[in-house]
Protein backbone atom coordinates (compact mmCIF):
# COMPACT_ATOMS: atom_id res chain seq x y z
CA UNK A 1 6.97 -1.84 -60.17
CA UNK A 2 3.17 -1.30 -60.56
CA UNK A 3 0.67 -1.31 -57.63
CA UNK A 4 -2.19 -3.95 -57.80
CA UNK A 5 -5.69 -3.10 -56.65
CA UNK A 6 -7.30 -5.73 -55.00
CA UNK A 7 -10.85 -5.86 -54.04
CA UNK A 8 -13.14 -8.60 -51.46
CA UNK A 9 -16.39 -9.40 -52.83
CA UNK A 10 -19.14 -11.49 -51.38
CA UNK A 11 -21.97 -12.95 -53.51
CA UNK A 12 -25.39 -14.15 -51.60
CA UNK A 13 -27.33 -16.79 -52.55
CA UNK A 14 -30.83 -14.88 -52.76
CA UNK A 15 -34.39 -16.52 -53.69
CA UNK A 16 -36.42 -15.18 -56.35
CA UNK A 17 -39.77 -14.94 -56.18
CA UNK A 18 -41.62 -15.31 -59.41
CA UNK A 19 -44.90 -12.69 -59.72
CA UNK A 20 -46.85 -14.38 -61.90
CA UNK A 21 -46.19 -18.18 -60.53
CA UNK A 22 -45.65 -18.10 -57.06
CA UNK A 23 -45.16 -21.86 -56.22
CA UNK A 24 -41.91 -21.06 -58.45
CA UNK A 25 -38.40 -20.04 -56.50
CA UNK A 26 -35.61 -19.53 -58.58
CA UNK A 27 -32.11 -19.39 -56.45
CA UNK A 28 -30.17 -16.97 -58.01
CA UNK A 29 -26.39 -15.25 -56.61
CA UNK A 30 -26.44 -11.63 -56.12
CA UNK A 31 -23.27 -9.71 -55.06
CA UNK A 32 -23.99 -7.82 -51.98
CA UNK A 33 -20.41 -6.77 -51.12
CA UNK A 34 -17.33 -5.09 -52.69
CA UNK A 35 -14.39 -3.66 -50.45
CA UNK A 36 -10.91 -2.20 -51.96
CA UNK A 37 -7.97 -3.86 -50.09
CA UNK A 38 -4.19 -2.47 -49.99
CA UNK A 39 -2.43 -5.88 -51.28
CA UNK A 40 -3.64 -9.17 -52.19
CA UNK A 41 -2.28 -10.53 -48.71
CA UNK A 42 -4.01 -8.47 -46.71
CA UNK A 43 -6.96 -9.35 -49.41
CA UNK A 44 -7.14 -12.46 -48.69
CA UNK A 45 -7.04 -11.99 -44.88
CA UNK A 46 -10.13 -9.61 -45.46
CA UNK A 47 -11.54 -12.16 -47.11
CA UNK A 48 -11.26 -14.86 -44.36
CA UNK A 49 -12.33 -12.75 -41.49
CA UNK A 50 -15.81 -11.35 -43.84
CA UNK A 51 -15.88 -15.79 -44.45
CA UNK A 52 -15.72 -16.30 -40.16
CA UNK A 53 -18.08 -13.10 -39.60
CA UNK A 54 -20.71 -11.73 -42.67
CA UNK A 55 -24.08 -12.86 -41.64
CA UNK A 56 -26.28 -13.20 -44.67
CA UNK A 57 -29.71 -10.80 -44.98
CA UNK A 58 -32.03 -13.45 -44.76
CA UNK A 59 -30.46 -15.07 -42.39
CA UNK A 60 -30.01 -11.78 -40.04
CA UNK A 61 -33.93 -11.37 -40.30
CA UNK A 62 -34.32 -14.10 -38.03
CA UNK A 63 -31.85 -13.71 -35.30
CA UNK A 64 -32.10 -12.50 -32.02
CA UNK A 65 -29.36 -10.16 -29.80
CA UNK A 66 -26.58 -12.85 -28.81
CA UNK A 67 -27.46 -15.46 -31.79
CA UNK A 68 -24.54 -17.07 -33.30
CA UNK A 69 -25.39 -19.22 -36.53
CA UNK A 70 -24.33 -22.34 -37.61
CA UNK A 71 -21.47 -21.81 -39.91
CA UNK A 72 -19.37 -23.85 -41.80
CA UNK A 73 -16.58 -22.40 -44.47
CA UNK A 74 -15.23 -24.06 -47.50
CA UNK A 75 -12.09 -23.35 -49.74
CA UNK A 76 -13.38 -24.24 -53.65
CA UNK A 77 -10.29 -25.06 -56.04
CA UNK A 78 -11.41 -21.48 -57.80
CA UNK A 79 -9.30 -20.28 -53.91
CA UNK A 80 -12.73 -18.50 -53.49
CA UNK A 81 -14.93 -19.30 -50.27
CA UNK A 82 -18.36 -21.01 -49.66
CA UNK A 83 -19.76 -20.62 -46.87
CA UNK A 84 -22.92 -21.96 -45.57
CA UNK A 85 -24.58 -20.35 -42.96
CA UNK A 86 -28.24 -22.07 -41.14
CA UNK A 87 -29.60 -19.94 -38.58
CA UNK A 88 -32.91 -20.69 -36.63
CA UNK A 89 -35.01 -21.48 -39.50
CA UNK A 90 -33.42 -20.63 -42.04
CA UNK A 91 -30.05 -21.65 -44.18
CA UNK A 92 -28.25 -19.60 -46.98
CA UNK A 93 -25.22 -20.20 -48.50
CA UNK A 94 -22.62 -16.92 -49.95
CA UNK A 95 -19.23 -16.78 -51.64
CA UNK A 96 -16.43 -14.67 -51.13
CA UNK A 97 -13.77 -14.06 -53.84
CA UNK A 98 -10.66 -12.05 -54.05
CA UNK A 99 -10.16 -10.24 -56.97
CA UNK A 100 -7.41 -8.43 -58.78
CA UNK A 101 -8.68 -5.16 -60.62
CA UNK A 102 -6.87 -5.78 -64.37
CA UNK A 103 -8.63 -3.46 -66.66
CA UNK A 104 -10.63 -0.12 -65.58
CA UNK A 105 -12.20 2.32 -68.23
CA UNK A 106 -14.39 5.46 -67.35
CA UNK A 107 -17.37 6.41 -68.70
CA UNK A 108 -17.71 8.23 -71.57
CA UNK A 109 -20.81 9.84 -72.76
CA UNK A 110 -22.12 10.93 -76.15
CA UNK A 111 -23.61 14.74 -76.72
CA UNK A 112 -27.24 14.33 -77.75
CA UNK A 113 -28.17 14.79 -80.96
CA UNK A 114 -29.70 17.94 -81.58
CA UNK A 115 -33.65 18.44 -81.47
CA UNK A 116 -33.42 14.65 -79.54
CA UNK A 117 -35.88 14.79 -77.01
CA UNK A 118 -34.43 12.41 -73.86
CA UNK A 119 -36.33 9.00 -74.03
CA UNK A 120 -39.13 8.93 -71.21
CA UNK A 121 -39.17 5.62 -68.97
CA UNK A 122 -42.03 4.17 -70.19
CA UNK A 123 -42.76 2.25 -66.70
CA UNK A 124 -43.34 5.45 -65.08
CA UNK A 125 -44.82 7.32 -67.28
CA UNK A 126 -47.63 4.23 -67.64
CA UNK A 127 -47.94 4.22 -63.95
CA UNK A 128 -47.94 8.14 -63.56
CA UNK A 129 -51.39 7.80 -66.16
CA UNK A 130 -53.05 4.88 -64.22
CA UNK A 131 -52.63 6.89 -60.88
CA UNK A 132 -53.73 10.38 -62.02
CA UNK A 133 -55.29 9.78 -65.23
């Protein structure tokens, strides 16, 4: 017999804000969650209660002590949950999934070559020049 691991994980609906065009928001999912469960019972359970109860960031921002949002939770034929959450003035939508772990591999990590310097991140070292020249 070989033990499982199963794991909850919930995925929020997040907004993207676009830098150079800012009349341009691009929804995009973002996974905001992960928690190891014993079995895939108890999984699933986990994953019902986090459905009834996880009150998404932006959504949070808004809310005052003793606020309960609007929430309404929907099993997708995937057995995953949406759930769509409207608050005050706002309304976001996450997903939670239960997931068996099939395949795990650890890192591995090459010696440098020799007389390799380590690449420099070019974004700091740009903004290291602008600041102090």
């Amino acid at each position: 017999m070989t033990s499982s691991s199963w794991y909850v994980f919930i995925e929020e609906e997040r907004i993207d804000f676009d830098v150079w065009e800012p009349a341009c928001l691009r929804p995009e999912w973002s996974l905001v969650h992960g928690e190891y469960v014993e079995g895939e019972e108890d999984a699933r359970d986990v994953g019902e209660r986090l459905a009834r109860e996880h009150i998404p960031e932006l959504t949070a921002v808004g809310m005052l002590p003793g606020d309960r949002p609007h929430r309404g939770v929907y099993r997708v034929p995937d057995g995953s949950l949406l759930v769509r959450v409207k608050g005050r003035h706002r309304e976001c939508r996450f997903r939670v999934s239960v997931g068996e772990l099939v395949y795990s591999e650890e890192e591995i990590t090459a010696p440098r070559p020799e007389g390799k310097a380590p690449r420099r991140n070019e974004t700091l070292f740009y903004l290291r020049f602008l600041l102090l020249g």
